[in-house]
N, C-alpha and C. Protein backbone atom coordinates (compact mmCIF):
# COMPACT_ATOMS: atom_id res chain seq x y z
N UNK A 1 1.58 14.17 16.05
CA UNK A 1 0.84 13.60 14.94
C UNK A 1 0.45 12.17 15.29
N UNK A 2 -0.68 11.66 15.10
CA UNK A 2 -1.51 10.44 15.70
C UNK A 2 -1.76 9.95 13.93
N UNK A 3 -0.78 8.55 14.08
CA UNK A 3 -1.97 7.89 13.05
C UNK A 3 -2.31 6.63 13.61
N UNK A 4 -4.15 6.40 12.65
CA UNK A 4 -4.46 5.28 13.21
C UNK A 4 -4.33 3.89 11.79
N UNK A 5 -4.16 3.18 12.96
CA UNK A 5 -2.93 2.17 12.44
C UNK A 5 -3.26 0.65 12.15
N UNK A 6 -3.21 0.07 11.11
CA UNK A 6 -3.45 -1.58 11.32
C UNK A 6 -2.39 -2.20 11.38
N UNK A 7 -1.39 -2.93 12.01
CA UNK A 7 -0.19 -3.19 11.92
C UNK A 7 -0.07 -4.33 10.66
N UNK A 8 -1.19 -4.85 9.78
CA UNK A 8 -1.12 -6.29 9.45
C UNK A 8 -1.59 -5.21 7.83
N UNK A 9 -1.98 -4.32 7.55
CA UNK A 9 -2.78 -3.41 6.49
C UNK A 9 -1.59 -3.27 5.76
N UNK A 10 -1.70 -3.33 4.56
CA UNK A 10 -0.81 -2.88 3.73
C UNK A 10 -1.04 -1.27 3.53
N UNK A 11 -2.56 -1.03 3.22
CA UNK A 11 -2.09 0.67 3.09
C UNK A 11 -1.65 1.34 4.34
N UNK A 12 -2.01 1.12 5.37
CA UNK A 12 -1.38 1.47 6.55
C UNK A 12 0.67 1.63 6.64
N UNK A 13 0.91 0.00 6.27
CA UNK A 13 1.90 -0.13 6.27
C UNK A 13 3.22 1.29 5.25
N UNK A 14 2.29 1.35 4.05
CA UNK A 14 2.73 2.36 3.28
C UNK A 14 2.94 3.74 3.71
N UNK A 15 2.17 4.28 4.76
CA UNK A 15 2.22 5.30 5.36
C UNK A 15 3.42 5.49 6.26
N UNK A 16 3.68 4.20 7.39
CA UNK A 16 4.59 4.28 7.38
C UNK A 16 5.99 3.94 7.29
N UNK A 17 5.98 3.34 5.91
CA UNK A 17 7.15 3.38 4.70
C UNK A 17 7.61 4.85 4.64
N UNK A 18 6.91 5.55 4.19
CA UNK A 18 7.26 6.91 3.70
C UNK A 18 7.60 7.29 4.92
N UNK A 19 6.79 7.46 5.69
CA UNK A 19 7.37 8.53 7.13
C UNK A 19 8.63 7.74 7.72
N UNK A 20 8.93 6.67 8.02
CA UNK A 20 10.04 6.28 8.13
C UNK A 20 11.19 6.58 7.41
N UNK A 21 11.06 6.46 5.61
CA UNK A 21 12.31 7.13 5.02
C UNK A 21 12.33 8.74 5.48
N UNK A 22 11.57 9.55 5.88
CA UNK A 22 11.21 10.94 6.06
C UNK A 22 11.71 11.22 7.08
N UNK A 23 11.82 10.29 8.10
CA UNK A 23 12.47 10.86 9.39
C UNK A 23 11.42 11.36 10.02
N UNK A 24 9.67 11.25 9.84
CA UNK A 24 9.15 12.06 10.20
C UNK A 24 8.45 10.89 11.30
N UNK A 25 8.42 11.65 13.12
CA UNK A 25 7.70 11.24 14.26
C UNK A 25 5.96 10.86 14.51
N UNK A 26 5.66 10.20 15.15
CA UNK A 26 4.45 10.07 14.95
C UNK A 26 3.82 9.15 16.07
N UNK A 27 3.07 8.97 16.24
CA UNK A 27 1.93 8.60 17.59
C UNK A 27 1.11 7.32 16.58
N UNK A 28 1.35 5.93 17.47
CA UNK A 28 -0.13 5.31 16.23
C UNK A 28 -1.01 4.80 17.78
N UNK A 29 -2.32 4.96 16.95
CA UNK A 29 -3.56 4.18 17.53
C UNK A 29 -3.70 2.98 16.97
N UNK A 30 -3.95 1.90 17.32
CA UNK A 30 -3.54 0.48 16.77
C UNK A 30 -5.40 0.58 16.55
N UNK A 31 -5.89 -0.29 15.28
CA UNK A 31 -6.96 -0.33 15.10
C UNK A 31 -6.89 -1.62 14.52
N UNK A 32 -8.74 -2.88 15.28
CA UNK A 32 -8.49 -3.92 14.49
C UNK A 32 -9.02 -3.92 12.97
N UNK A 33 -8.25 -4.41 12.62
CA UNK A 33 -8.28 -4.77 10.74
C UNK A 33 -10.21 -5.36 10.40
N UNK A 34 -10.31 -6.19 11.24
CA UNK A 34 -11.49 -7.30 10.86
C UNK A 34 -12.92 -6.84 12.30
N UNK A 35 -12.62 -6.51 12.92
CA UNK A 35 -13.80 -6.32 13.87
C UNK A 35 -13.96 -4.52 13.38
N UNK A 36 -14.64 -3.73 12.98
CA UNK A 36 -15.43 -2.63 13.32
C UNK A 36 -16.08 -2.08 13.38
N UNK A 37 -16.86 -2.83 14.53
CA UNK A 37 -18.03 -2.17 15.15
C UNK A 37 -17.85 -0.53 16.14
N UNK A 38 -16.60 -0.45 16.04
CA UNK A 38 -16.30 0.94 16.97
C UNK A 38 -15.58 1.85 16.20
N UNK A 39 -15.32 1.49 14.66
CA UNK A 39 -15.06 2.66 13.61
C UNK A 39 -15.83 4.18 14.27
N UNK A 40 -17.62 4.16 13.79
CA UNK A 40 -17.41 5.41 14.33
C UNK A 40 -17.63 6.09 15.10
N UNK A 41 -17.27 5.70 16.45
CA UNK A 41 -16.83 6.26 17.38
C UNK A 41 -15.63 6.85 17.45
N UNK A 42 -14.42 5.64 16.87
CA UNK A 42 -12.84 6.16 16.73
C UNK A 42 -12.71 7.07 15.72
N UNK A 43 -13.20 7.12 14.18
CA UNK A 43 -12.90 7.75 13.25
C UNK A 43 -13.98 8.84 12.63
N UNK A 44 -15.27 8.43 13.20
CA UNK A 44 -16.62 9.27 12.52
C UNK A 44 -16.19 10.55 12.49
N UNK A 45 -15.47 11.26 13.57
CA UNK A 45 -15.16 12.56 13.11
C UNK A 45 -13.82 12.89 12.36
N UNK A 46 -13.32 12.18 11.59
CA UNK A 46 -11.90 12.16 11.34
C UNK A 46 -11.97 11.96 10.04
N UNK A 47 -13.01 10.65 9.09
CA UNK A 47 -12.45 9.86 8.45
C UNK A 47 -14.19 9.44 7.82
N UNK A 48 -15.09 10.37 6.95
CA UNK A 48 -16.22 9.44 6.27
C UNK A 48 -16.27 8.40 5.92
N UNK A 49 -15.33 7.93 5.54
CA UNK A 49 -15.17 6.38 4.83
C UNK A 49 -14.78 4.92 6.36
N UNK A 50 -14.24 5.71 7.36
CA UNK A 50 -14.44 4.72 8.50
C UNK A 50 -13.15 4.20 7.96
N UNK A 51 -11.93 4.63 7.37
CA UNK A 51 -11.21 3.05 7.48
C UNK A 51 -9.64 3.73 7.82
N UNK A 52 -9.08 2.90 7.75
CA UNK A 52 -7.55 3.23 8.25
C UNK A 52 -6.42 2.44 6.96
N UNK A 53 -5.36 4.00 6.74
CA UNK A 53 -4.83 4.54 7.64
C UNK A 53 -5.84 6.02 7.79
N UNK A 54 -5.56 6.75 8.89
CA UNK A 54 -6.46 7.65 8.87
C UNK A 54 -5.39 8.69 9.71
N UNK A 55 -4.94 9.85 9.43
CA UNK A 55 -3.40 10.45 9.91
C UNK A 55 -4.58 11.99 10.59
N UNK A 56 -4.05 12.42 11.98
CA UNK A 56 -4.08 13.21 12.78
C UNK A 56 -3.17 14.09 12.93
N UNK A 57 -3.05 15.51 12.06
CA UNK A 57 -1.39 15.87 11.90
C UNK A 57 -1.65 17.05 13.39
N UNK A 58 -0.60 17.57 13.28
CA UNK A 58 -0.36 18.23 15.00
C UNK A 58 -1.69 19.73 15.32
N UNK A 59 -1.92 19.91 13.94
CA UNK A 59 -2.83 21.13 14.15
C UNK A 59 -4.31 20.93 14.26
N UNK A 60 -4.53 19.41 13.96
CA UNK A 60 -6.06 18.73 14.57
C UNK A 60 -6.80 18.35 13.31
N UNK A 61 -6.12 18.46 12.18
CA UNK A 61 -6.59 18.63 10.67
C UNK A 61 -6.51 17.06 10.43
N UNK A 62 -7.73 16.22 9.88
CA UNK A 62 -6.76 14.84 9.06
C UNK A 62 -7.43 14.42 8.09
N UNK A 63 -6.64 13.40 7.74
CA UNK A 63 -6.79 13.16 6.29
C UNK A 63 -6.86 11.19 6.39
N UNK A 64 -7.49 10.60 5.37
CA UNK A 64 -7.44 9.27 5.14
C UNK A 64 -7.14 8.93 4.00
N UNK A 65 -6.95 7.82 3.47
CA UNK A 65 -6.94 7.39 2.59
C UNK A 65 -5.39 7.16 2.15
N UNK A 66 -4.98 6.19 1.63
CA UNK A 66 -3.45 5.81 1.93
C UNK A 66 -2.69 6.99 0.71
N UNK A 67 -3.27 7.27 -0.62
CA UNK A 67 -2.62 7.38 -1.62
C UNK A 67 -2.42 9.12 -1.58
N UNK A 68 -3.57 9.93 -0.76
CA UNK A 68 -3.95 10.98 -0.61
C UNK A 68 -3.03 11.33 0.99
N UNK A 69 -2.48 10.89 2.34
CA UNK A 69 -1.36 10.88 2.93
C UNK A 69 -0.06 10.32 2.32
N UNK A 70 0.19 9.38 1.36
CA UNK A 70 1.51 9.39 0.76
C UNK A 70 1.48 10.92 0.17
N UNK A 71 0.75 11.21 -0.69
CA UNK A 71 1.15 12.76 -1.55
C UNK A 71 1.25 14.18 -0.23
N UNK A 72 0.69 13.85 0.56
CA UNK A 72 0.87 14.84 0.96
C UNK A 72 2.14 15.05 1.99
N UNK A 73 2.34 13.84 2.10
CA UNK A 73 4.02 14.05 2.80
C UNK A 73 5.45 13.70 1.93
N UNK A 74 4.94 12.99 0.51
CA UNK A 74 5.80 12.69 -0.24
C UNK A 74 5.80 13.90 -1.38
N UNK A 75 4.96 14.83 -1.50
CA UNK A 75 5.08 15.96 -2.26
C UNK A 75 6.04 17.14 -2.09
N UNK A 76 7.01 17.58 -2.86
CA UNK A 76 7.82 18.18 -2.90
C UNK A 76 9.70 17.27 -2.11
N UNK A 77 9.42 16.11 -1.87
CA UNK A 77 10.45 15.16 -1.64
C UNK A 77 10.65 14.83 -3.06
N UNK A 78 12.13 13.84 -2.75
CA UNK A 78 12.79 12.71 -3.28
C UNK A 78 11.55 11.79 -4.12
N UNK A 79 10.67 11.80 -2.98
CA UNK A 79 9.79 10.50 -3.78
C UNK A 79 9.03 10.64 -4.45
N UNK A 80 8.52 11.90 -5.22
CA UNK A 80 7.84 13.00 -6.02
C UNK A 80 9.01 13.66 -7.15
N UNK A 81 9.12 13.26 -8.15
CA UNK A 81 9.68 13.68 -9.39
C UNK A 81 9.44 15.14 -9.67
N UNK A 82 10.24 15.69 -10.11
CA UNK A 82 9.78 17.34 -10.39
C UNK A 82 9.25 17.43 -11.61
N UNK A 83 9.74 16.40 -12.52
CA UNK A 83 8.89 16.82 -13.85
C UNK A 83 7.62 16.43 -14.01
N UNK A 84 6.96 16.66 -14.65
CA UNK A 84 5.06 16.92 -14.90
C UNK A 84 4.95 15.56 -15.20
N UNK A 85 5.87 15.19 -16.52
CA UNK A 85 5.28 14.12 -16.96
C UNK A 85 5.61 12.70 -15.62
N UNK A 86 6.68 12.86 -15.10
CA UNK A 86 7.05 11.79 -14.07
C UNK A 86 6.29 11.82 -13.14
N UNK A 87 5.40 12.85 -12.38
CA UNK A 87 4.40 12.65 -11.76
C UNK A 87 3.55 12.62 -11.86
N UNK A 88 2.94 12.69 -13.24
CA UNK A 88 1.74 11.76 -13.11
C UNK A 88 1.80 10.51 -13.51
N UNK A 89 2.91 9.78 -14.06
CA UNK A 89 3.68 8.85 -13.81
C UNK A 89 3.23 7.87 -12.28
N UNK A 90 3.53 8.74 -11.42
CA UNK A 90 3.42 8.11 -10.30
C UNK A 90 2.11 8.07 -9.75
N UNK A 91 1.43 9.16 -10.01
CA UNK A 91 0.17 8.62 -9.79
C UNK A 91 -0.86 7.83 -10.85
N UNK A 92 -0.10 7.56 -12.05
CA UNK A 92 -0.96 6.34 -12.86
C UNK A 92 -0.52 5.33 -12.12
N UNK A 93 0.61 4.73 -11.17
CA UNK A 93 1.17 3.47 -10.69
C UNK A 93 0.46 3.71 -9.86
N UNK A 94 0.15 4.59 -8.47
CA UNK A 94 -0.82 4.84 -7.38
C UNK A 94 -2.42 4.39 -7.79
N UNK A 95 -2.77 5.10 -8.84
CA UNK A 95 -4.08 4.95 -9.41
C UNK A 95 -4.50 3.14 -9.60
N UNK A 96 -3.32 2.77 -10.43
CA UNK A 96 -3.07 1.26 -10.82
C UNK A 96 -3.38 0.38 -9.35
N UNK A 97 -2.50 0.61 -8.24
CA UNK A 97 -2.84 0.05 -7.22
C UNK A 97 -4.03 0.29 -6.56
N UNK A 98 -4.50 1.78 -6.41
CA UNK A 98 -6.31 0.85 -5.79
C UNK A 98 -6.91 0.19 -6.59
N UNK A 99 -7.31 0.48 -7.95
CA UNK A 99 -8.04 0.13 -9.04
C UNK A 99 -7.44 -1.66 -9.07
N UNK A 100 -6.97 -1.52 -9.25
CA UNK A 100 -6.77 -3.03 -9.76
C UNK A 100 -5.66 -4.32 -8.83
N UNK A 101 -4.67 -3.58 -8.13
CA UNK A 101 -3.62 -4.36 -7.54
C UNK A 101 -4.45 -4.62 -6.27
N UNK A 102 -4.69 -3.67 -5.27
CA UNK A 102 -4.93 -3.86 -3.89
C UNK A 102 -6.69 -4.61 -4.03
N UNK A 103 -7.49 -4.05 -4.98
CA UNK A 103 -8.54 -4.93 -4.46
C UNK A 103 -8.91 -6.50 -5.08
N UNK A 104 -7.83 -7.22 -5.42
CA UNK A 104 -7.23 -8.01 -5.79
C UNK A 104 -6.62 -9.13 -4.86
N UNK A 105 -5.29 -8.58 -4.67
CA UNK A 105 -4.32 -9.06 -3.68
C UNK A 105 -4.41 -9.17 -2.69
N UNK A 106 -4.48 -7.59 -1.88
CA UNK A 106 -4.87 -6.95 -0.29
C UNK A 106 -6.36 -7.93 -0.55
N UNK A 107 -7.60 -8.36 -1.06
CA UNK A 107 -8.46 -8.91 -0.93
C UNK A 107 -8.31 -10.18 -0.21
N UNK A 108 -7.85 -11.16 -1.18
CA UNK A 108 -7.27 -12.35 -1.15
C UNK A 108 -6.72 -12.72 0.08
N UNK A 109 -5.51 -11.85 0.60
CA UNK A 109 -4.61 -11.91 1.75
C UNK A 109 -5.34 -11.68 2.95
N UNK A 110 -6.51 -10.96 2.73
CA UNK A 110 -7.17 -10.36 3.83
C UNK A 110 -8.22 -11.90 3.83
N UNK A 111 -8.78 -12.23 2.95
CA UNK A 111 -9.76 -13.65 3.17
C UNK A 111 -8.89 -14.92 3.57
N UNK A 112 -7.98 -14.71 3.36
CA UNK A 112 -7.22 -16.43 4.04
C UNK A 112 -6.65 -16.19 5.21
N UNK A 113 -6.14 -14.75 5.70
CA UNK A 113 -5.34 -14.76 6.95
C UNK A 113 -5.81 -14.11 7.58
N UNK A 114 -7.30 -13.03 7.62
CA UNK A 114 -7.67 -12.05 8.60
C UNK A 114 -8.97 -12.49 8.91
N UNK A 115 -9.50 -12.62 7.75
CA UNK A 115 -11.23 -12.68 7.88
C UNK A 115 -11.77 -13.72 9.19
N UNK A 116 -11.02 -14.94 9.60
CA UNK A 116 -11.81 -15.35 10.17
C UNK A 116 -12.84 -16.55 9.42
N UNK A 117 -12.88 -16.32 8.47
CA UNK A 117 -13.98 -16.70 7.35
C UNK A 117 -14.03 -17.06 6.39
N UNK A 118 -12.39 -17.79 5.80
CA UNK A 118 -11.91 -17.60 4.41
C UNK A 118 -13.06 -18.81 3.26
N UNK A 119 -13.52 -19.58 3.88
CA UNK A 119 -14.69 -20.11 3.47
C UNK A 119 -15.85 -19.67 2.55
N UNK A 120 -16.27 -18.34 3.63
CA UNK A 120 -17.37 -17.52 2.61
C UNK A 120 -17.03 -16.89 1.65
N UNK A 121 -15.74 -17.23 1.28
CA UNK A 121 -15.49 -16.24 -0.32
C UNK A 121 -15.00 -16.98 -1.14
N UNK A 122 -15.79 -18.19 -1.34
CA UNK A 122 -15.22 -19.25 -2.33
C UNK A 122 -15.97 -18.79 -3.58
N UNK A 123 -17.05 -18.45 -3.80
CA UNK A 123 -17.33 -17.95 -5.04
C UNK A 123 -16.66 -16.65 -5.78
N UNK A 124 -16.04 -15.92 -5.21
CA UNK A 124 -15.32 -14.87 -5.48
C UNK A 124 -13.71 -15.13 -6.01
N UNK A 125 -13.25 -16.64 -5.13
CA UNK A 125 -12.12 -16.54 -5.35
C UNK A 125 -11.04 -16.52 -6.45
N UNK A 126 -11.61 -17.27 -7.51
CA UNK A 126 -10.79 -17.32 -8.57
C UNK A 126 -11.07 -15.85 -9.19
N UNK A 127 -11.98 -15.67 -9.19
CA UNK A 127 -12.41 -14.16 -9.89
C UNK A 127 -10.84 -13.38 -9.58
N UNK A 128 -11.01 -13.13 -8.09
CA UNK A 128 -9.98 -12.05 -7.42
C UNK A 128 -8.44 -12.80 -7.64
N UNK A 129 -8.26 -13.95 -7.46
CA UNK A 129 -6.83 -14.89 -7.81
C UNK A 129 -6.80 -14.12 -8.88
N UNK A 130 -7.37 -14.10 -10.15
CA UNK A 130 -7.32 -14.07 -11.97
C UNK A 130 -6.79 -12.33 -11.58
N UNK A 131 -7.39 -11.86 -10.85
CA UNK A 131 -7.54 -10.05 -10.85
C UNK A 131 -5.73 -9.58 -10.41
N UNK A 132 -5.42 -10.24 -9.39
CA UNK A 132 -3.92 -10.16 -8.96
C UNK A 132 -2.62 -10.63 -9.77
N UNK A 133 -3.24 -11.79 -10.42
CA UNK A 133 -2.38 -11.84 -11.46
C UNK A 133 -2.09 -11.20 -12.53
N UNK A 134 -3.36 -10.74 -13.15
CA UNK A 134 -3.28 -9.56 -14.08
C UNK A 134 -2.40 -8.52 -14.06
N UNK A 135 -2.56 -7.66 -12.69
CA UNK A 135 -2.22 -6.72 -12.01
C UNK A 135 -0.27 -7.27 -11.69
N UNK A 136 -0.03 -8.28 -11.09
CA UNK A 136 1.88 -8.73 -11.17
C UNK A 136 2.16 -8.70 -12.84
N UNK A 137 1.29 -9.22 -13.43
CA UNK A 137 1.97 -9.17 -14.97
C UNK A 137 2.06 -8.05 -14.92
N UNK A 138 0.87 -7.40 -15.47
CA UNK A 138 1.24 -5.80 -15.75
C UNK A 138 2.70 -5.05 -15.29
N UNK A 139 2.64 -5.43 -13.47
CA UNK A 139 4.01 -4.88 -13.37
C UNK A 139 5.20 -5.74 -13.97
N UNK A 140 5.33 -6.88 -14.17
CA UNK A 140 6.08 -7.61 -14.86
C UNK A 140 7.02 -6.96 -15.81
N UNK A 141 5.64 -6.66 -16.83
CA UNK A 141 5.92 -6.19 -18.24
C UNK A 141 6.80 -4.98 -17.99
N UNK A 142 5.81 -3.67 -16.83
CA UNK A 142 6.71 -2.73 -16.70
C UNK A 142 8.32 -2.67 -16.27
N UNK A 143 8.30 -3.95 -15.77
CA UNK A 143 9.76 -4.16 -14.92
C UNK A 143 10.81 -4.43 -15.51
N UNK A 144 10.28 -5.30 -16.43
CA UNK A 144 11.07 -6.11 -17.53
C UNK A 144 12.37 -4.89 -18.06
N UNK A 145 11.16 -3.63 -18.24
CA UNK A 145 12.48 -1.96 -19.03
C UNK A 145 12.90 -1.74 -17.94
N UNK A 146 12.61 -1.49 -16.84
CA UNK A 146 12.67 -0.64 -15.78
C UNK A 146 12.57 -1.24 -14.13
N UNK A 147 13.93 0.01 -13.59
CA UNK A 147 14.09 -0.52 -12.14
C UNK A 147 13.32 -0.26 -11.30
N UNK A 148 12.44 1.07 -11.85
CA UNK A 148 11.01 1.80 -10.86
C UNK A 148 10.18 1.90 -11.87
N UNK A 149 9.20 2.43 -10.53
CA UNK A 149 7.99 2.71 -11.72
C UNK A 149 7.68 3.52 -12.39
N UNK A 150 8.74 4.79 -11.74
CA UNK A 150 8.16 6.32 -12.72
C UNK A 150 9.38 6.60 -11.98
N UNK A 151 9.82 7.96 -13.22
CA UNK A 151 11.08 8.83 -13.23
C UNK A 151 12.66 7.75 -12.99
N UNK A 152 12.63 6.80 -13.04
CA UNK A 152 13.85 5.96 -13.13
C UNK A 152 14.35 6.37 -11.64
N UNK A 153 13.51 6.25 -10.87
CA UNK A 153 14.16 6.24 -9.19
C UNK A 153 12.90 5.69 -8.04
N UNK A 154 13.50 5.34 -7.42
CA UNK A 154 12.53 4.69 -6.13
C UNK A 154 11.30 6.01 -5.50
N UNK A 155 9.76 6.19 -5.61
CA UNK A 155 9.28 7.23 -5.70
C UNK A 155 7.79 6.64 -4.89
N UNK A 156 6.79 7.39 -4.73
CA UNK A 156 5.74 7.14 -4.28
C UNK A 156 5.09 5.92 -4.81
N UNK A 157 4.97 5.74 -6.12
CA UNK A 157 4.52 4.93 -7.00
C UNK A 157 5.09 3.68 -6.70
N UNK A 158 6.60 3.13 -6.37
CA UNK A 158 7.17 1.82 -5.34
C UNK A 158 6.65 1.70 -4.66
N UNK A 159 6.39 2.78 -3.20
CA UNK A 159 6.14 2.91 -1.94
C UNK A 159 4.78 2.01 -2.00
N UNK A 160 4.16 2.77 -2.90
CA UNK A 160 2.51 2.20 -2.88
C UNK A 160 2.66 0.47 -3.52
N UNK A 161 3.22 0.36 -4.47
CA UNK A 161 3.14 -0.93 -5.46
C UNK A 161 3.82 -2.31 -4.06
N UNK A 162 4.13 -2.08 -3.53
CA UNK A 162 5.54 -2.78 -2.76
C UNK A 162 4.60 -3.32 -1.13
N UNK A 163 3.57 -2.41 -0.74
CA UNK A 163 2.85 -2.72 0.40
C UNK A 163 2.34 -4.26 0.49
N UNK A 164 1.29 -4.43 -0.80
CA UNK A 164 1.04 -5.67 -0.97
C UNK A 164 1.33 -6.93 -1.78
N UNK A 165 2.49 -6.27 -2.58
CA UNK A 165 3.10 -7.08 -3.13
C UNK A 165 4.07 -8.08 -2.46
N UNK A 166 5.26 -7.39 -1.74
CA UNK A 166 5.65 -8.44 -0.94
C UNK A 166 4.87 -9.10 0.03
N UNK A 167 4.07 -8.93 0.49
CA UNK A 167 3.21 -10.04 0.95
C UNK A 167 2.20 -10.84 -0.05
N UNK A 168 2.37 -11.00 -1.34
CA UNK A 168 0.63 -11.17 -2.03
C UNK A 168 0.95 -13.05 -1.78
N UNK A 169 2.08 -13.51 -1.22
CA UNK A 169 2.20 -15.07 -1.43
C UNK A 169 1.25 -15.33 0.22
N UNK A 170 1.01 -14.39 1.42
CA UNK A 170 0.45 -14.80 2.06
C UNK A 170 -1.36 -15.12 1.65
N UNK A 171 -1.96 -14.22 0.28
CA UNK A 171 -2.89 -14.67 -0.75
C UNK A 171 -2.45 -16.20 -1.69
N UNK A 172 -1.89 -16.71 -1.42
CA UNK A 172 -1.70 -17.65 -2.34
C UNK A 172 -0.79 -17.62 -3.49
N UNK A 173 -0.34 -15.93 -4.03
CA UNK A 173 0.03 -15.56 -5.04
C UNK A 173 1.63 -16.47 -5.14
N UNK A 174 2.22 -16.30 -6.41
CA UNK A 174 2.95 -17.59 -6.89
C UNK A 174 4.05 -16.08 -7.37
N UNK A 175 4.86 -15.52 -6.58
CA UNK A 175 5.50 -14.69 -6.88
C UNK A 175 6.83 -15.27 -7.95
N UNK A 176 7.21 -16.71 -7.81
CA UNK A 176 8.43 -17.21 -8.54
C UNK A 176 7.93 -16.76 -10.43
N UNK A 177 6.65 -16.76 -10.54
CA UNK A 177 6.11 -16.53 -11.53
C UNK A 177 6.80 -15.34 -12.17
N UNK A 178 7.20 -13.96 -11.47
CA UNK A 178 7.65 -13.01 -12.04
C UNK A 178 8.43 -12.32 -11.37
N UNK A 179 9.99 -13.15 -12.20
CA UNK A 179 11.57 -12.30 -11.96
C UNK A 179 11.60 -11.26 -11.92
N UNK A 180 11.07 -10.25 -12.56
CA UNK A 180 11.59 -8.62 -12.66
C UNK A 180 10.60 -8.26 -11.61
N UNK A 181 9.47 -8.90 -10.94
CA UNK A 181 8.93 -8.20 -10.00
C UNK A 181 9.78 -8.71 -8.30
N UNK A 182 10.03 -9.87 -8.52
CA UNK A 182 11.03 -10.42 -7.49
C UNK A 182 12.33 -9.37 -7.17
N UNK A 183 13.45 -9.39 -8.45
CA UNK A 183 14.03 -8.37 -8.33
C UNK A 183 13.84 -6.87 -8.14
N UNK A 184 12.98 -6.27 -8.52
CA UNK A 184 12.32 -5.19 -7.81
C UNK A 184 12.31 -5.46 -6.13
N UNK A 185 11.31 -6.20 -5.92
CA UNK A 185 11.03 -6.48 -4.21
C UNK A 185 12.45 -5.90 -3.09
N UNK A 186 13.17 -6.64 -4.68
CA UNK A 186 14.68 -6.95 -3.73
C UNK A 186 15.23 -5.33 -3.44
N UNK A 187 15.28 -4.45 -4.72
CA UNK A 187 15.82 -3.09 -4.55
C UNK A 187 15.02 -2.39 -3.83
N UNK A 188 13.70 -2.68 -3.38
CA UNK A 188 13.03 -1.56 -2.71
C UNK A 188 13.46 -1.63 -1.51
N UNK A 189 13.58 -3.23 -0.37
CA UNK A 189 14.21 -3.62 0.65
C UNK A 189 15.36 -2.95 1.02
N UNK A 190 16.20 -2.93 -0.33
CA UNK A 190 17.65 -2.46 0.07
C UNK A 190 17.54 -1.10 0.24
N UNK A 191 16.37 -0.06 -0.17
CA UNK A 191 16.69 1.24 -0.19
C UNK A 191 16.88 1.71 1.67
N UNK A 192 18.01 2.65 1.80
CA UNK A 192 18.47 2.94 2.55
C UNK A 192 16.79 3.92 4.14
N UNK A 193 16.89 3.31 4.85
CA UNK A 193 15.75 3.86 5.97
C UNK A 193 14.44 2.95 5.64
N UNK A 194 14.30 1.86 4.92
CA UNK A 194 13.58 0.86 4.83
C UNK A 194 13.56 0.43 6.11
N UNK A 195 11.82 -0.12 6.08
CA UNK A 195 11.02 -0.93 7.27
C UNK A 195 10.46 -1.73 7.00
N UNK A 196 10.10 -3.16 8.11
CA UNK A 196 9.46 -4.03 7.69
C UNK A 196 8.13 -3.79 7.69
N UNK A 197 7.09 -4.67 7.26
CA UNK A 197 5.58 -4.38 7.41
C UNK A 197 5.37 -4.62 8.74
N UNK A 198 6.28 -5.26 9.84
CA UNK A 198 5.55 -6.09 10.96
C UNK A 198 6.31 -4.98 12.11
N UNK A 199 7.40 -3.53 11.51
CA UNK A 199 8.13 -2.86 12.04
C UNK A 199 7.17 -1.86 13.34
């Protein structure tokens, strides 16, 4: 199994979060984050959207998109709730993170430390600052009841929330701002077959 890989990507990174607690082997193609002019060549047949993570499973079949490879290796696991209502649970927290967390945060983090360019997005910036904060409250609020995000256990819906969150201070983000998301950070770290982003 080949995935292709940004080592610095948070959805990347999430992919392999999960396959690491999974025990499951894998091959990466390192791809750069900020130059791609050779997307499609590497991915045109793999991946319409051109972006990574982009997973090559052993029978030649693949799939992209970070939230759509978490389910399909986190489905029927630990990190997938059996009851109806708890999973879609997890995918309103999944949903929550493209929609509103990652193009936000992952934005931000990506214009001050990848781009090259963090200059040309001064008109955007407070916009997207205001958008990430929204998005930590929100989890805030949720945190405040609760140790996860769905079914009262560590589940896909962490996996995904947790990529760019512990990093959102390399965006500027002011994480001291919100305790119950701090403490969270802290229990996802501790869960047992945890990896770093830089692993």
């Amino acid at each position: 199994m080949l995935l292709y890989n940004s080592q610095v990507s948070g959805n990347c990174y999430k992919v392999r979060l999960l396959l690491a607690h999974l025990g499951i082997e894998y091959e990466r193609r390192e791809v750069d984050v900020a130059d791609r002019s050779n997307r499609p060549e590497l991915l045109g047949g793999l991946n319409p959207a051109l972006r990574v993570p982009t997973i090559v499973l052993d029978d030649g079949r693949s799939l992209g998109e970070s939230g759509a490879i978490l389910w399909f290796f986190g489905d029927g696991t630990r990190f997938v709730p059996a009851d109806q209502y708890e999973r879609a649970q997890v995918l309103q927290w999944m949903f929550f993170e493209q929609y509103d967390h990652e193009p936000a945060i992952a934005v931000v983090r990506f214009w001050l430390h990848y781009s090259g360019v963090p200059a040309g997005f001064e008109d955007r910036f407070e916009e997207k600052m205001a958008g990430g904060y929204r998005a930590l409250g929100a989890m805030e609020r949720h945190l405040e009841g609760h140790e996860w995000f769905a079914g009262g256990a560590y589940s896909l819906a962490d996996i995904a929330l947790y990529a760019y969150t512990h990093v959102a201070g390399e965006g500027g983000f002011e994480l001291d701002r919100f305790p119950a998301v701090r403490g969270w950070l802290a229990r996802v770290a501790a869960v047992p077959g945890h990896v770093a982003i830089d692993a």
